[in-house]
C-alpha atoms as a PDB file:
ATOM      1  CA  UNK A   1     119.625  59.756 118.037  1.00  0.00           C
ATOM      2  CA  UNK A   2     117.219  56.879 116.778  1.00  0.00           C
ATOM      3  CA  UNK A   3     117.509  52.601 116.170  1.00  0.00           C
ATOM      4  CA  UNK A   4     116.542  51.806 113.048  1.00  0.00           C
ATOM      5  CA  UNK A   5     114.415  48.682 112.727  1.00  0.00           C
ATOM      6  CA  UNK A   6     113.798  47.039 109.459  1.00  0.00           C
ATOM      7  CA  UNK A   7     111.181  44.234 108.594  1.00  0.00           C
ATOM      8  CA  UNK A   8     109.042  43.736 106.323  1.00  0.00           C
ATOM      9  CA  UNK A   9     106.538  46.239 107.101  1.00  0.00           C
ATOM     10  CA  UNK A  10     109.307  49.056 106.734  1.00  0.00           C
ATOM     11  CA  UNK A  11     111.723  50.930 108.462  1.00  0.00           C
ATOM     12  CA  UNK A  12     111.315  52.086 111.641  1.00  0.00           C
ATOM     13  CA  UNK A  13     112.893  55.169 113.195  1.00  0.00           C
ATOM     14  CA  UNK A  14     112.884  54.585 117.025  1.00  0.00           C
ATOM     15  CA  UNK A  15     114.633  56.876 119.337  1.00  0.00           C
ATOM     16  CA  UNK A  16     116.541  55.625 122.046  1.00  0.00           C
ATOM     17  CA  UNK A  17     114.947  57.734 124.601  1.00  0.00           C
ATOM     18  CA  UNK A  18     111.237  55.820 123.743  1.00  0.00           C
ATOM     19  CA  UNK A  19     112.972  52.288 123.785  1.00  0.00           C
ATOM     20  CA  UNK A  20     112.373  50.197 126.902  1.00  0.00           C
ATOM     21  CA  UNK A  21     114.173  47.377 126.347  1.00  0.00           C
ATOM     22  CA  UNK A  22     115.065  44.176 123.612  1.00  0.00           C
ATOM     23  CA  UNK A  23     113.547  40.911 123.691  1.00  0.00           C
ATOM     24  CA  UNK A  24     115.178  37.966 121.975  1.00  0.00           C
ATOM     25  CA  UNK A  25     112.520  35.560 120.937  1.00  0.00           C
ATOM     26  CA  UNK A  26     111.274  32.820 118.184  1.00  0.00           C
ATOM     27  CA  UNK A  27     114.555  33.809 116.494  1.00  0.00           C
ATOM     28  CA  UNK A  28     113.495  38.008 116.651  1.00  0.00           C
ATOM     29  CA  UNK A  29     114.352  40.833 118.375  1.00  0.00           C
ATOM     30  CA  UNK A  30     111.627  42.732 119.900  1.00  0.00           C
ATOM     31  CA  UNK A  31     112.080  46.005 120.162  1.00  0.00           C
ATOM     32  CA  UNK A  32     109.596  47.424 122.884  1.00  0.00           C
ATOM     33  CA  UNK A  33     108.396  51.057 124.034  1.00  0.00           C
ATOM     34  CA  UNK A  34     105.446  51.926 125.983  1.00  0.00           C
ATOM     35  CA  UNK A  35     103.121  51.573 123.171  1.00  0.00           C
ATOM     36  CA  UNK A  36     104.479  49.008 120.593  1.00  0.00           C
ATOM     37  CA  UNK A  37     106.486  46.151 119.955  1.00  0.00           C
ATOM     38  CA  UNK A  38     108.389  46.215 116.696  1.00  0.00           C
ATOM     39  CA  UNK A  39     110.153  42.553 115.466  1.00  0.00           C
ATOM     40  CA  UNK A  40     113.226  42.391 113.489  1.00  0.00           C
ATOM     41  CA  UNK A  41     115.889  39.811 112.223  1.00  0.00           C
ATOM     42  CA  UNK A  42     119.326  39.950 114.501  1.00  0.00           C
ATOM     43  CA  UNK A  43     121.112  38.424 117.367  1.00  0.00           C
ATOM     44  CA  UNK A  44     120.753  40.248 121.105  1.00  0.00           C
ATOM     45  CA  UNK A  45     125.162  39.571 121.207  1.00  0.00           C
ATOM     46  CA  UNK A  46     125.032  42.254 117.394  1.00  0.00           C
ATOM     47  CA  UNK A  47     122.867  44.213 118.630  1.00  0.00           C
ATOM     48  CA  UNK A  48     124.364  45.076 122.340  1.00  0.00           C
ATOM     49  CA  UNK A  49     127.536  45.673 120.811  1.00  0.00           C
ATOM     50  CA  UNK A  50     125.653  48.413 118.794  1.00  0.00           C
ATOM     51  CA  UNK A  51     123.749  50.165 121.231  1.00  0.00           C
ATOM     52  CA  UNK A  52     124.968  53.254 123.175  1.00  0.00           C
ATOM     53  CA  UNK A  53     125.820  52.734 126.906  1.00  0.00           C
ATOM     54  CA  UNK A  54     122.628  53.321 128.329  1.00  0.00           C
ATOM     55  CA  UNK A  55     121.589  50.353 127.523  1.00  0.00           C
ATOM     56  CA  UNK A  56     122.311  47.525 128.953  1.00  0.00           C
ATOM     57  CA  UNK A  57     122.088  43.606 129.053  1.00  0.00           C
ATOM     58  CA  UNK A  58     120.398  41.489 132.116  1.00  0.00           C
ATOM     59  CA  UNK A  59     119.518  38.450 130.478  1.00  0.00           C
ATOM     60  CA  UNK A  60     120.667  36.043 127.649  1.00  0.00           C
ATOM     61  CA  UNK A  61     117.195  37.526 125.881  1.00  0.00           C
ATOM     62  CA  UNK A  62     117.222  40.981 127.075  1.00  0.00           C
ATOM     63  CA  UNK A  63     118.572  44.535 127.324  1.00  0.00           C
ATOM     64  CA  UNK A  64     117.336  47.211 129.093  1.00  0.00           C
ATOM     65  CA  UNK A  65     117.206  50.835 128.452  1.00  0.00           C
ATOM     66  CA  UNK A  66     118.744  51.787 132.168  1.00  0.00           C
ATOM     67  CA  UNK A  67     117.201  55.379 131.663  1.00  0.00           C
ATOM     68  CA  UNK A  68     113.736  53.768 131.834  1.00  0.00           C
ATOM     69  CA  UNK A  69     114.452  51.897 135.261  1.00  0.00           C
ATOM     70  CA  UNK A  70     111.652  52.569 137.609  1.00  0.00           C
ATOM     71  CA  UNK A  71     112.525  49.796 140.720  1.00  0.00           C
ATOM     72  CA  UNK A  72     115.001  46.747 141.085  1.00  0.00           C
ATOM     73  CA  UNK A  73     113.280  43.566 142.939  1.00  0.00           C
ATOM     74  CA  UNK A  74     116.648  41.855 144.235  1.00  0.00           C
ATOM     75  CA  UNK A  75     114.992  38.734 145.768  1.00  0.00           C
ATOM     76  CA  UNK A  76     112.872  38.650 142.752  1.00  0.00           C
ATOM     77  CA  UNK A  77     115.887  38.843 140.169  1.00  0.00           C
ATOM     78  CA  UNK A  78     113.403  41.357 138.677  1.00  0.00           C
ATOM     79  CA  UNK A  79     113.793  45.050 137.111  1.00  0.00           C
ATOM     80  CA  UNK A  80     110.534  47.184 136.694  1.00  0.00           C
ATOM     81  CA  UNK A  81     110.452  49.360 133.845  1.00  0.00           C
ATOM     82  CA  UNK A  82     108.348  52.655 133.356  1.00  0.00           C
ATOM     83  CA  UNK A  83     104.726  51.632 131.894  1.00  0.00           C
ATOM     84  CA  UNK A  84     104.734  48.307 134.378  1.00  0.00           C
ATOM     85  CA  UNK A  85     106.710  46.056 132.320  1.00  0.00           C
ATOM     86  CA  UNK A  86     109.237  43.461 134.022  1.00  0.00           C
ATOM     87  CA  UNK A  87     112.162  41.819 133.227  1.00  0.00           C
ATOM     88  CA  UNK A  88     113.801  39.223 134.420  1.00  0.00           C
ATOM     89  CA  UNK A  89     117.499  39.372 135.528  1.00  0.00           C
ATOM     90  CA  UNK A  90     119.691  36.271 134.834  1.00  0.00           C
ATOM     91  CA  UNK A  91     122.353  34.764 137.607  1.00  0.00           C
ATOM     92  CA  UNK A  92     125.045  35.297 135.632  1.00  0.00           C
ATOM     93  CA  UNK A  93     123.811  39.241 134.975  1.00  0.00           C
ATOM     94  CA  UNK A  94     122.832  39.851 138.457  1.00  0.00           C
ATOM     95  CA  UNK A  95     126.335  42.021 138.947  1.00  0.00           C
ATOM     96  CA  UNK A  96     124.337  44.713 136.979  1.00  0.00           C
ATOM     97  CA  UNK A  97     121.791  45.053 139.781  1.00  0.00           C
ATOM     98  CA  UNK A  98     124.365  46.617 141.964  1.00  0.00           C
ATOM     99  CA  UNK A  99     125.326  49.024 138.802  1.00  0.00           C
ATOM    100  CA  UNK A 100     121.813  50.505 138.570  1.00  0.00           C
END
């Protein structure tokens, strides 16, 4: 199945299996893969409640596509995602750690 990102470019047909993760910022979503980032209007709280369960949130700004987990840095609060990207894991998210 796909995300569909709108904006004023278009719509975008992602699928889930290419997304690494969301990044809420400047009042956008960022929708990342390995090659682009794609920005759309939303809120991170609509949009994890309309995701499928492999994804998952770590961070107030972010949610992570757990199939695309490479490494978790615990004394670094850090998760390393397929094509070297990083992202940070929040205090009150780091229960998740111990779930991936």
């Amino acid at each position: 199945s796909v995300f569909v990102a709108e904006n004023r470019d278009g719509h975008w047909r992602i699928p889930y299996t290419d997304i690494l993760f969301f990044e809420a910022r400047e009042k956008r979503i960022y929708l990342n893969t390995e090659n682009q980032e794609i920005s759309f209007n939303g809120t991170i709280g609509m949009l994890e409640e309309s995701l499928p369960d492999c994804f998952l949130r770590c961070h107030r700004s972010f949610i992570i596509n757990r199939e695309k987990v490479e490494r978790i840095i615990r004394r670094e609060n850090l998760i390393k995602l397929y094509g070297n990207f990083s992202v940070p894991v929040s205090k009150s998210y780091r229960h998740i750690m111990r779930e991936l």
